[in-house]
C-alpha atoms as a PDB file:
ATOM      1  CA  UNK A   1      10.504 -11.424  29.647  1.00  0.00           C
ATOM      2  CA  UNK A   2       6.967 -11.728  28.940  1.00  0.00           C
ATOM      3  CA  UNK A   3       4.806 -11.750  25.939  1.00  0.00           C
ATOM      4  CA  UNK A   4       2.120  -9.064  25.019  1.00  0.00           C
ATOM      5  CA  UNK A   5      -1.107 -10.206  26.292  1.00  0.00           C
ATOM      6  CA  UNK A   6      -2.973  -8.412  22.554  1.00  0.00           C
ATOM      7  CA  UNK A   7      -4.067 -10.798  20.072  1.00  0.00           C
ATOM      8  CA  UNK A   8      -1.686  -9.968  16.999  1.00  0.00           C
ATOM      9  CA  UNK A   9       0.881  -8.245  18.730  1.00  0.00           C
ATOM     10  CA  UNK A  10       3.197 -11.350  20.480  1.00  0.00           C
ATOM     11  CA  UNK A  11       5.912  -8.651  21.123  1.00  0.00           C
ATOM     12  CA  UNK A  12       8.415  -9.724  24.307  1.00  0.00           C
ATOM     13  CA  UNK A  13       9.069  -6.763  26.510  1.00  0.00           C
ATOM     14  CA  UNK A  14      10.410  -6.511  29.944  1.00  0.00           C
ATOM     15  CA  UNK A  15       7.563  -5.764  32.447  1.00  0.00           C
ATOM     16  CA  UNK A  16       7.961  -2.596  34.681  1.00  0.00           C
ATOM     17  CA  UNK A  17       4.895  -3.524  37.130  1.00  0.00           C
ATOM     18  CA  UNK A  18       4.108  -7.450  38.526  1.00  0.00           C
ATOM     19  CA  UNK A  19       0.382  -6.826  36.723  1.00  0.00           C
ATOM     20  CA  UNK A  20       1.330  -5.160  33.192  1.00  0.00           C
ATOM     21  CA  UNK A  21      -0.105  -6.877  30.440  1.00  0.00           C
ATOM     22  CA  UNK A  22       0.723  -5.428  27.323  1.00  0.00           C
ATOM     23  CA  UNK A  23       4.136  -4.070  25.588  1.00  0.00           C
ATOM     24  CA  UNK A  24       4.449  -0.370  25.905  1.00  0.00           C
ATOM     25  CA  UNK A  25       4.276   0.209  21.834  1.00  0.00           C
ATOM     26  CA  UNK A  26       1.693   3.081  21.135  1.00  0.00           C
ATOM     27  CA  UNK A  27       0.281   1.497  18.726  1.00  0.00           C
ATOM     28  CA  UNK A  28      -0.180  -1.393  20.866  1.00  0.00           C
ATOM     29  CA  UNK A  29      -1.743   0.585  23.580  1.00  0.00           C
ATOM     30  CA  UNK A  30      -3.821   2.346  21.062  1.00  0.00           C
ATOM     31  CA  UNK A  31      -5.672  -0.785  19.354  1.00  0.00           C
ATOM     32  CA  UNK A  32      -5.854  -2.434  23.249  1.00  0.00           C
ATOM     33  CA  UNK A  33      -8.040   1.074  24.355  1.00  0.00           C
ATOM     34  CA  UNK A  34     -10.114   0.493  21.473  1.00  0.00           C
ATOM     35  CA  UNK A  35     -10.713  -3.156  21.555  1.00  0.00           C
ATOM     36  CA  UNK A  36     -11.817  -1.894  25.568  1.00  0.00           C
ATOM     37  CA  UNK A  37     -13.944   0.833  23.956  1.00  0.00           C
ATOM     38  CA  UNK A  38     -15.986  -1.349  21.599  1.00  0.00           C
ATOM     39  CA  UNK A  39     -16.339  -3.888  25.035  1.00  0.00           C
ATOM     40  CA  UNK A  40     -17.663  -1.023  27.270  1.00  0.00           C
ATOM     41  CA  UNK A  41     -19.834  -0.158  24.239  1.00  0.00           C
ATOM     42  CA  UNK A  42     -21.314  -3.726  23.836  1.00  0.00           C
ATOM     43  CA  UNK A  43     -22.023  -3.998  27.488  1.00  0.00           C
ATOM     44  CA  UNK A  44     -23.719  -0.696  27.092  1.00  0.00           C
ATOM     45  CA  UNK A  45     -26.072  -1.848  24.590  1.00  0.00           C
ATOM     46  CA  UNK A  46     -27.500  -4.428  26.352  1.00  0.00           C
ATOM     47  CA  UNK A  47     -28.341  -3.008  29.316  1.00  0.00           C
ATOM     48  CA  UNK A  48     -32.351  -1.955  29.445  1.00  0.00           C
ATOM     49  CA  UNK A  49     -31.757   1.268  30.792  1.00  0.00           C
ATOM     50  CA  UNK A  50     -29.125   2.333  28.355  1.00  0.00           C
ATOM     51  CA  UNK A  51     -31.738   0.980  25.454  1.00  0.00           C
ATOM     52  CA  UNK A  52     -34.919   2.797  26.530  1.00  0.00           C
ATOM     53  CA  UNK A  53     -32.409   6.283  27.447  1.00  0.00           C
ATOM     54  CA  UNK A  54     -31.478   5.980  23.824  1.00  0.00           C
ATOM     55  CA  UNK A  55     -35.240   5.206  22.500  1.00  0.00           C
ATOM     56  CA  UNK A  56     -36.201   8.376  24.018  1.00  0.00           C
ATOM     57  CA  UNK A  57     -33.297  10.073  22.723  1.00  0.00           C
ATOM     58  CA  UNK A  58     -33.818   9.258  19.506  1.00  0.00           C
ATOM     59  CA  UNK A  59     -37.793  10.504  19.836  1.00  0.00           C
ATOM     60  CA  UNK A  60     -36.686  13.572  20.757  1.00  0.00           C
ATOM     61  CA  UNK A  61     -34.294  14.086  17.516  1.00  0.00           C
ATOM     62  CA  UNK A  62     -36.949  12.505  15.059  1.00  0.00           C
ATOM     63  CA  UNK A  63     -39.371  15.570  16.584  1.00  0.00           C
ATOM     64  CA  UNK A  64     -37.122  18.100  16.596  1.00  0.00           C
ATOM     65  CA  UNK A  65     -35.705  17.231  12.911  1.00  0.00           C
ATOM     66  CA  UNK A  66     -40.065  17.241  11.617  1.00  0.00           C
ATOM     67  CA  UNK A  67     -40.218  20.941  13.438  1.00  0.00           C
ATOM     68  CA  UNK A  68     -37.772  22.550  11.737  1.00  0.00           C
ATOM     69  CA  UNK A  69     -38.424  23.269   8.412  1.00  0.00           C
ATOM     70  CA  UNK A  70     -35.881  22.013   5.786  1.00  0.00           C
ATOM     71  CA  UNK A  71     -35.864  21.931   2.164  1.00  0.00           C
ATOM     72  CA  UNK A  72     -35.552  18.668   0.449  1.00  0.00           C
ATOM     73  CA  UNK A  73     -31.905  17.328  -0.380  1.00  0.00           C
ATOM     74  CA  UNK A  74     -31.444  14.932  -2.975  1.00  0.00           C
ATOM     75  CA  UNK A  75     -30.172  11.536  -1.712  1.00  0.00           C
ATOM     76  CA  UNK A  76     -26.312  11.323  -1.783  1.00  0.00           C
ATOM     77  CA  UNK A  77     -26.037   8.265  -2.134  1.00  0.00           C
ATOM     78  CA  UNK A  78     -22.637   6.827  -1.169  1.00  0.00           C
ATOM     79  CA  UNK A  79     -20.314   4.371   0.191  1.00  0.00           C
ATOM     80  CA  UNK A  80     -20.630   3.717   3.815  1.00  0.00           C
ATOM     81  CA  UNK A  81     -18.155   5.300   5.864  1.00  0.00           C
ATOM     82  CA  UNK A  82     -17.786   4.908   9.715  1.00  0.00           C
ATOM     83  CA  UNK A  83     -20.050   2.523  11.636  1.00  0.00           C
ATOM     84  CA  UNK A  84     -22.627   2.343   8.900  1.00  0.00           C
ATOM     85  CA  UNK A  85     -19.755   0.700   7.008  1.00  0.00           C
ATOM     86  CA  UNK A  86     -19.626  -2.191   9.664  1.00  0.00           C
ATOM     87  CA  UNK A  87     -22.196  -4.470  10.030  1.00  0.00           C
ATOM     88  CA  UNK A  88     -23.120  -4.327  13.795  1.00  0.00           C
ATOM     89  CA  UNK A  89     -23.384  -7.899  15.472  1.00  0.00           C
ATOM     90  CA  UNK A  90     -24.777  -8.357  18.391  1.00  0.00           C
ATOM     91  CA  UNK A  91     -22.822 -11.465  19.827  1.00  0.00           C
ATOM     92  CA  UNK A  92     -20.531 -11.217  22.477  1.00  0.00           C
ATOM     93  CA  UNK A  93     -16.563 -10.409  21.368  1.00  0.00           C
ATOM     94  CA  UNK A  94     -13.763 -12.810  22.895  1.00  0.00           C
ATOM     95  CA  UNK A  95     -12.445 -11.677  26.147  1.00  0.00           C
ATOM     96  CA  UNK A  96      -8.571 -11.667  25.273  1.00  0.00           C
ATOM     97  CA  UNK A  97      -7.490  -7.694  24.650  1.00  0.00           C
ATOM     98  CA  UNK A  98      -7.149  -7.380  20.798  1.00  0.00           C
ATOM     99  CA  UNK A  99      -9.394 -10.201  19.285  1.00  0.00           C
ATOM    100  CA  UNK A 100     -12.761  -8.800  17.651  1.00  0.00           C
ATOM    101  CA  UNK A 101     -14.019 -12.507  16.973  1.00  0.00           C
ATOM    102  CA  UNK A 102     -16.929 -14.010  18.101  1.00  0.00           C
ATOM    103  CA  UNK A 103     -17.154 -15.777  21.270  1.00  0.00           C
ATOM    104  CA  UNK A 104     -17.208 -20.052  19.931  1.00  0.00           C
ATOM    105  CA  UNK A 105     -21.137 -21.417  21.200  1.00  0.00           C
ATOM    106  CA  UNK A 106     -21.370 -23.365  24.146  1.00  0.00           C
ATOM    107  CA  UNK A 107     -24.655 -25.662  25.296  1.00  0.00           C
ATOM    108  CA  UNK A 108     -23.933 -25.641  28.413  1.00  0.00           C
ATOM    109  CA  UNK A 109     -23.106 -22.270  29.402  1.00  0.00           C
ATOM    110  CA  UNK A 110     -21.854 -18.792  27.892  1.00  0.00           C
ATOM    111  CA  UNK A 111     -18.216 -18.864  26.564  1.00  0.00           C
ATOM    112  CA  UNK A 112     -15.817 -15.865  27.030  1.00  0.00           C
ATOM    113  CA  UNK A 113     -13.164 -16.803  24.212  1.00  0.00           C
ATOM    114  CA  UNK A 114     -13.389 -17.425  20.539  1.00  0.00           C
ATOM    115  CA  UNK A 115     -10.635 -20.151  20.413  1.00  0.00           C
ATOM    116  CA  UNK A 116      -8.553 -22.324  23.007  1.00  0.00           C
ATOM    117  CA  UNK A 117      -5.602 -20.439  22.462  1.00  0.00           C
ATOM    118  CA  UNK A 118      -7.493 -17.195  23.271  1.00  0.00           C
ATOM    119  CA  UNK A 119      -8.323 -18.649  26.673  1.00  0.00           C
ATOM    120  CA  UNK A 120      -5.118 -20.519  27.545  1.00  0.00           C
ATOM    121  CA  UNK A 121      -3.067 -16.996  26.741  1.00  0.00           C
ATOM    122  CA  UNK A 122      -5.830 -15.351  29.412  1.00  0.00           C
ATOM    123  CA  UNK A 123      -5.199 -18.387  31.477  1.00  0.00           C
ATOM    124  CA  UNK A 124      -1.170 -17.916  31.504  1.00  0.00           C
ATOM    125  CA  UNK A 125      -1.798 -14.325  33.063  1.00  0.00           C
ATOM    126  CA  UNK A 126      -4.072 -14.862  35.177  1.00  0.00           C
ATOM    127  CA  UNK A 127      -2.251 -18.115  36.769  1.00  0.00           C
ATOM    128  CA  UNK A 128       0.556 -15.704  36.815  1.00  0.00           C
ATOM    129  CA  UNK A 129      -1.112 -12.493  38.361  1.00  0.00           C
ATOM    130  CA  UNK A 130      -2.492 -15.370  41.241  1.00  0.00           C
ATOM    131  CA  UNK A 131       0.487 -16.665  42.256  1.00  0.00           C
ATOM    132  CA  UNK A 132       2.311 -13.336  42.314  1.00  0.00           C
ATOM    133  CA  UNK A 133      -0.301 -12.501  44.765  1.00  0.00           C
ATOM    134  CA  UNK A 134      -0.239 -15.332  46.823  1.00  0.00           C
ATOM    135  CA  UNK A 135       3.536 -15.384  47.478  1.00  0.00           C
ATOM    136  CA  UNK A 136       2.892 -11.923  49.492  1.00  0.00           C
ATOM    137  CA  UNK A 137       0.357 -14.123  52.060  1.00  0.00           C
ATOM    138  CA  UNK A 138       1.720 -16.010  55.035  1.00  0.00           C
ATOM    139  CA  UNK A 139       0.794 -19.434  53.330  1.00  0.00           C
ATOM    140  CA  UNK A 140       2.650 -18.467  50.817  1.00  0.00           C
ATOM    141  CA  UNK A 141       5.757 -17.633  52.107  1.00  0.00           C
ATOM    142  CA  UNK A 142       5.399 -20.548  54.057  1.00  0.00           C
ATOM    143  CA  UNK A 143       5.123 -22.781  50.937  1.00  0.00           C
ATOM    144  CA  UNK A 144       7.979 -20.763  49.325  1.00  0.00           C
ATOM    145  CA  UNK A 145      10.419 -21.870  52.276  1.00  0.00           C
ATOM    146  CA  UNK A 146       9.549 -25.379  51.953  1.00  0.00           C
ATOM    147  CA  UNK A 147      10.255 -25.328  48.488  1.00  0.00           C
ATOM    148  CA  UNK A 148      13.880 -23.469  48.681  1.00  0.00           C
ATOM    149  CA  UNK A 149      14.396 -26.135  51.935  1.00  0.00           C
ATOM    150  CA  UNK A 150      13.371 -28.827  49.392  1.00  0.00           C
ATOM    151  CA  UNK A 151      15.665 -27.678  46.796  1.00  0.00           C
ATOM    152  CA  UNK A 152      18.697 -27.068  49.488  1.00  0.00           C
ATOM    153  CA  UNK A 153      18.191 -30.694  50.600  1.00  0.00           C
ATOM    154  CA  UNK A 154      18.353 -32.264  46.873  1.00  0.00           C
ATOM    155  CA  UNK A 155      21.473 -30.240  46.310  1.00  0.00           C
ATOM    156  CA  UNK A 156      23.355 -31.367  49.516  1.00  0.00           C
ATOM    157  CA  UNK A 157      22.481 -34.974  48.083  1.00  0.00           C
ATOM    158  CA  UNK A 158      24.643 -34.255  44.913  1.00  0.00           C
ATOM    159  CA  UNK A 159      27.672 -32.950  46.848  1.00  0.00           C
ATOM    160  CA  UNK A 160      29.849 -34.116  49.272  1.00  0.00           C
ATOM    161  CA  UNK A 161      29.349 -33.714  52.997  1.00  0.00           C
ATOM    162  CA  UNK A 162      31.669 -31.044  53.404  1.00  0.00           C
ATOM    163  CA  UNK A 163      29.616 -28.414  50.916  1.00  0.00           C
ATOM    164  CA  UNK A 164      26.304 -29.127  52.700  1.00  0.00           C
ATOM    165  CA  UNK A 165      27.421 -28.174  56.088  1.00  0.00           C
ATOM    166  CA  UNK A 166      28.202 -24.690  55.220  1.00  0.00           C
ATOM    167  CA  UNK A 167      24.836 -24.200  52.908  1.00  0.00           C
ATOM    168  CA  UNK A 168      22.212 -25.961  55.895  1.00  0.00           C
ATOM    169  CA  UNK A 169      21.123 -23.512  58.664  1.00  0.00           C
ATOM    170  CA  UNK A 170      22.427 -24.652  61.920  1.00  0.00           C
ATOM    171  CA  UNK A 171      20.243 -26.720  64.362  1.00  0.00           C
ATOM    172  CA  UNK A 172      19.375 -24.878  67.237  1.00  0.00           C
ATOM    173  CA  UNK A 173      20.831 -26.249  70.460  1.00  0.00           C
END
């Protein structure tokens, strides 16, 4: 069993795949694609080419909207719905799926998480997801037969003579 990787969500689920992260709950899935949509968009806006492709953008609607001729609307003046209704900030947002907060400052270089247990659930996968992958090397499975030989040698220690001989592979002759 394994715990969902989303910040809020803590659901236990039984994994299908070695690398899935996240319980299969739609709403679950729903708020993890959007947390991933507003960290493709925040990338986005700080790339220079994606900022002067929008300047000119924008030009090209402030022209267009002076040539056409329109009458004057009052001002509506509202609440603020949508994205004018959040105040945009342009600091970086935590790196576990599901947490909006700001990334904590660092002096000494840039920090991916808002809060230690932010990075140390990150950490748990990712220490996970690299020694899943390692067992499939030749290392590994070397390592992994030394460890079962270990075990298989601590056990025969606890029992009597009798149960060890049938357990141990025989010595070649």
């Amino acid at each position: 069993m394994r715990v969902c990787l989303r910040k809020g969500c803590g659901r236990k689920y039984q994994p299908r795949r070695w690398n899935q992260h996240y319980c299969q709950d739609p709403e679950c899935l729903r708020l993890v694609r959007r947390w991933q949509a507003a960290k493709r968009q925040a990338k986005r806006r700080q790339d220079e080419a994606a900022k002067s492709q929008h300047a000119e953008a924008e030009r090209v609607r402030r022209q267009r909207a002076t040539s056409l001729p329109q009458e004057p609307k009052p001002p509506d003046v509202g609440a603020a719905r949508g994205h004018a209704a959040k105040i945009f900030s342009p600091t970086p947002l935590c790196d576990r799926p599901g947490c909006h907060e700001p990334v904590v400052k660092s002096g000494r270089s840039q920090a991916r998480y808002c809060c230690s247990a932010c990075r140390e659930a990150v950490g748990r996968v990712l220490d996970r997801e690299r020694k899943w992958q390692y067992r499939g090397t030749f290392q590994g499975r070397r390592a992994r037969e030394r460890e079962y030989q270990a075990a298989r040698a601590r056990r025969c220690k606890h029992h009597p003579p009798t149960v060890c001989a049938t357990s141990a592979p025989a010595a070649p002759s």
